[in-house]
C-alpha atoms as a PDB file:
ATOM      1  CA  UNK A   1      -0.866   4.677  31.973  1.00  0.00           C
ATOM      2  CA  UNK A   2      -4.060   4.223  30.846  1.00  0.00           C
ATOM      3  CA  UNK A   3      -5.895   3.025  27.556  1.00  0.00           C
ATOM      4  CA  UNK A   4      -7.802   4.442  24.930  1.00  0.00           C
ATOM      5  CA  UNK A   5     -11.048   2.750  24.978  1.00  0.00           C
ATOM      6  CA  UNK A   6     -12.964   2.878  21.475  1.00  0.00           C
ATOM      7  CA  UNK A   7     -16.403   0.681  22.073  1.00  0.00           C
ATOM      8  CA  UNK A   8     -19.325  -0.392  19.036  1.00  0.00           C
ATOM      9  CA  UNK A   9     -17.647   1.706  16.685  1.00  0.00           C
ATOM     10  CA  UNK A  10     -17.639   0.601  12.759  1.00  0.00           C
ATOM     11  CA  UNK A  11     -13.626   1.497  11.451  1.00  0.00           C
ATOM     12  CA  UNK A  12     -14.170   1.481   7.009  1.00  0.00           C
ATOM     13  CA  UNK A  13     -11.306   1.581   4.923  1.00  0.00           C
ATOM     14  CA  UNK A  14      -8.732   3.033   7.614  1.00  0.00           C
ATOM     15  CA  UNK A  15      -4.917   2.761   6.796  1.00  0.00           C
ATOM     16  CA  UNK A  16      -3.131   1.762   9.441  1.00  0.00           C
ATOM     17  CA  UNK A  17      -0.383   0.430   7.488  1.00  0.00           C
ATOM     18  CA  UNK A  18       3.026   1.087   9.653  1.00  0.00           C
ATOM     19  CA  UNK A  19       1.834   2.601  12.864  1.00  0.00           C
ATOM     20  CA  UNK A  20       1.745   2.190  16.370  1.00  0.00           C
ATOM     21  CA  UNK A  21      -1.451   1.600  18.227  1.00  0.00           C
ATOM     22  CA  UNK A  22      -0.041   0.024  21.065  1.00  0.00           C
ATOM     23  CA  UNK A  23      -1.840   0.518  24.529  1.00  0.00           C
ATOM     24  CA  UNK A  24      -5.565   1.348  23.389  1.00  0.00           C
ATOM     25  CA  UNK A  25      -8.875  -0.762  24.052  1.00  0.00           C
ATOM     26  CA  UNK A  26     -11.339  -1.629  21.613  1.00  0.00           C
ATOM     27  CA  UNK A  27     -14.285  -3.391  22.674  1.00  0.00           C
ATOM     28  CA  UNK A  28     -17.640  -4.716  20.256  1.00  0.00           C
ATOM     29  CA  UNK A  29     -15.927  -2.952  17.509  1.00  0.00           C
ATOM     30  CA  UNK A  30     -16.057  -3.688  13.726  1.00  0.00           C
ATOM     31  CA  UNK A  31     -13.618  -3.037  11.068  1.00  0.00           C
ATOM     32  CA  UNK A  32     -14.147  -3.684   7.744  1.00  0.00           C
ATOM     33  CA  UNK A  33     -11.387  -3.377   4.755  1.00  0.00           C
ATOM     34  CA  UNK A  34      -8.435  -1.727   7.000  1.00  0.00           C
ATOM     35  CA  UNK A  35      -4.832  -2.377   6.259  1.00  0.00           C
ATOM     36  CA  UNK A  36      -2.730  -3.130   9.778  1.00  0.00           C
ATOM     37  CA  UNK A  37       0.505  -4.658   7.640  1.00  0.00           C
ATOM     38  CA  UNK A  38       3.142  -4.033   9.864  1.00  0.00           C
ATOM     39  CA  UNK A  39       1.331  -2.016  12.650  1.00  0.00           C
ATOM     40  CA  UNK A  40       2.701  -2.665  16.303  1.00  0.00           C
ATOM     41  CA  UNK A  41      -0.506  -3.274  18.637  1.00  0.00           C
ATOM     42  CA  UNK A  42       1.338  -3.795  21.414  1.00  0.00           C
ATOM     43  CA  UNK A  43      -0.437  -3.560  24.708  1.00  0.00           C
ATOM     44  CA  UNK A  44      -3.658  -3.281  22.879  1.00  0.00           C
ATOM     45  CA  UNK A  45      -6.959  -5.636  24.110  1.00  0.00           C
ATOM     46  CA  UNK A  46      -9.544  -5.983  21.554  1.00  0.00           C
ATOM     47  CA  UNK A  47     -12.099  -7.833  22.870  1.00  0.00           C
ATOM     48  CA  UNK A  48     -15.907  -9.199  21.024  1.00  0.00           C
ATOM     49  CA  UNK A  49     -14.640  -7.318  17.877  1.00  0.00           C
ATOM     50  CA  UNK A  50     -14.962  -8.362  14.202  1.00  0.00           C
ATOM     51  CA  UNK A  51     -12.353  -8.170  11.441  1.00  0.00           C
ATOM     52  CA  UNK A  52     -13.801  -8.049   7.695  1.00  0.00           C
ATOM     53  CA  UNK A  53     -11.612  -8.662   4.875  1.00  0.00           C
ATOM     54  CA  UNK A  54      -8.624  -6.511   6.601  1.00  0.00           C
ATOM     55  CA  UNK A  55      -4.719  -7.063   6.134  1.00  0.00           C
ATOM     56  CA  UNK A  56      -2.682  -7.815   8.759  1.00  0.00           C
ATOM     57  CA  UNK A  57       0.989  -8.778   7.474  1.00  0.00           C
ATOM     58  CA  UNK A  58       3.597  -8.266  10.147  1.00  0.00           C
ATOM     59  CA  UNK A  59       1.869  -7.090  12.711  1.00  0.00           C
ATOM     60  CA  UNK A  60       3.661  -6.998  16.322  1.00  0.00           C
ATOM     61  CA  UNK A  61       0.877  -8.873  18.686  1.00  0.00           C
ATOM     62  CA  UNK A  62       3.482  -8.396  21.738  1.00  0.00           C
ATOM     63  CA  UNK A  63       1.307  -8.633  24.898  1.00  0.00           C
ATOM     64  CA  UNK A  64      -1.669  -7.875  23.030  1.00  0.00           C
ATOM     65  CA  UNK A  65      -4.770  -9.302  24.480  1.00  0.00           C
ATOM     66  CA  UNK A  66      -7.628 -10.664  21.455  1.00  0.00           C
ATOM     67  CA  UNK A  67     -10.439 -12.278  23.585  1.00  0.00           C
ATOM     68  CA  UNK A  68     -13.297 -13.199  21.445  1.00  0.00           C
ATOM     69  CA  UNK A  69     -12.441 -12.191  17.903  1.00  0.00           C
ATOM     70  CA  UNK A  70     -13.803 -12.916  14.220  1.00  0.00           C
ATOM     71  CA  UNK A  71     -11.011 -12.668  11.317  1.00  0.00           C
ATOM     72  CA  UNK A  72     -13.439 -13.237   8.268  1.00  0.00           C
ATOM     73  CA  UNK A  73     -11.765 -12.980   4.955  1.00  0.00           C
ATOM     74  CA  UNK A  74      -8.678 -11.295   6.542  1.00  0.00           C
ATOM     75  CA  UNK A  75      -4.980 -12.091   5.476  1.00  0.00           C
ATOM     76  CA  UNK A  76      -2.923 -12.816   8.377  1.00  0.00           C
ATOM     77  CA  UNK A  77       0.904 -13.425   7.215  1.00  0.00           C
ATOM     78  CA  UNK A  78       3.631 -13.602   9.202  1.00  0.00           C
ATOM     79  CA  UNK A  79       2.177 -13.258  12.529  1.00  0.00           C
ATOM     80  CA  UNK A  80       3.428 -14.805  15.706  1.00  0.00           C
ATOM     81  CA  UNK A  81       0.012 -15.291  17.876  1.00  0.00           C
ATOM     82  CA  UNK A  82       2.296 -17.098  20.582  1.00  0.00           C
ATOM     83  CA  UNK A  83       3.378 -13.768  21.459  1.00  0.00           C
ATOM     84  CA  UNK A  84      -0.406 -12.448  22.635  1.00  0.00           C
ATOM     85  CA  UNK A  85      -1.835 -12.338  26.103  1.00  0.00           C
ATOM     86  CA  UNK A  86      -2.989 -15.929  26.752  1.00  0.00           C
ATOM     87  CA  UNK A  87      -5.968 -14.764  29.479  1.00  0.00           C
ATOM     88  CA  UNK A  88      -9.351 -15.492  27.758  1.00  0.00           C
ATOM     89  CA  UNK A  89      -7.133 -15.391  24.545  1.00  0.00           C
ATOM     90  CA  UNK A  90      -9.918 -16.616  21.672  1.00  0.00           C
ATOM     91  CA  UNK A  91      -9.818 -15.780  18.537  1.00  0.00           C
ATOM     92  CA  UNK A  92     -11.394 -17.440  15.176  1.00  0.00           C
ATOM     93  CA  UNK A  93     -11.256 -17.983  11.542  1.00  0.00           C
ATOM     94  CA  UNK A  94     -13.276 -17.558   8.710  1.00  0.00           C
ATOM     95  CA  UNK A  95     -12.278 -18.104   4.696  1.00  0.00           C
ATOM     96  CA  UNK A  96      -8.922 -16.481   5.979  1.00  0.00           C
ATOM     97  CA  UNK A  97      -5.116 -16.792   4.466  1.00  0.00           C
END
């Protein structure tokens, strides 16, 4: 199977509130103000992307890989992280809940 790969793009404002965007690849991408409550990223590697002020209640992180990531201002409830990919897993925080 292979991945959607997404690179440098800016996401603004995108609802992803509910859905499924397991299995895709983003790499040196932004997103600012986006709503991921309960979206399952499943299978998903972000990696050297920044999170700005985005929600992120519930959201499955089942073998999701998040190597080198900024959460700035983001609200990150009920998330189990232990349940990521652990290679080059790095992620960090910044005035987040």
């Amino acid at each position: 199977m292979h991945k959607t790969l997404q690179e440098k793009i800016t996401f603004s404002g995108v609802d992803y509130s509910g859905k499924q965007l397991s299995d895709s690849e983003f790499d040196g991408c932004t997103f600012k103000n986006c709503n991921f409550t309960k979206s399952d990223l499943s299978g998903s590697d972000f990696m050297d992307c920044i999170f700005e002020n985005c929600d992120f209640s519930l959201v499955k992180f089942h073998n999701t890989g998040l190597k080198n990531i900024r959460f700035i201002g983001c609200k990150l409830l009920g998330i189990d992280f232990s349940n990521c990919k652990d290679f080059l897993l790095s992620f960090y925080f910044e005035k987040s809940v």
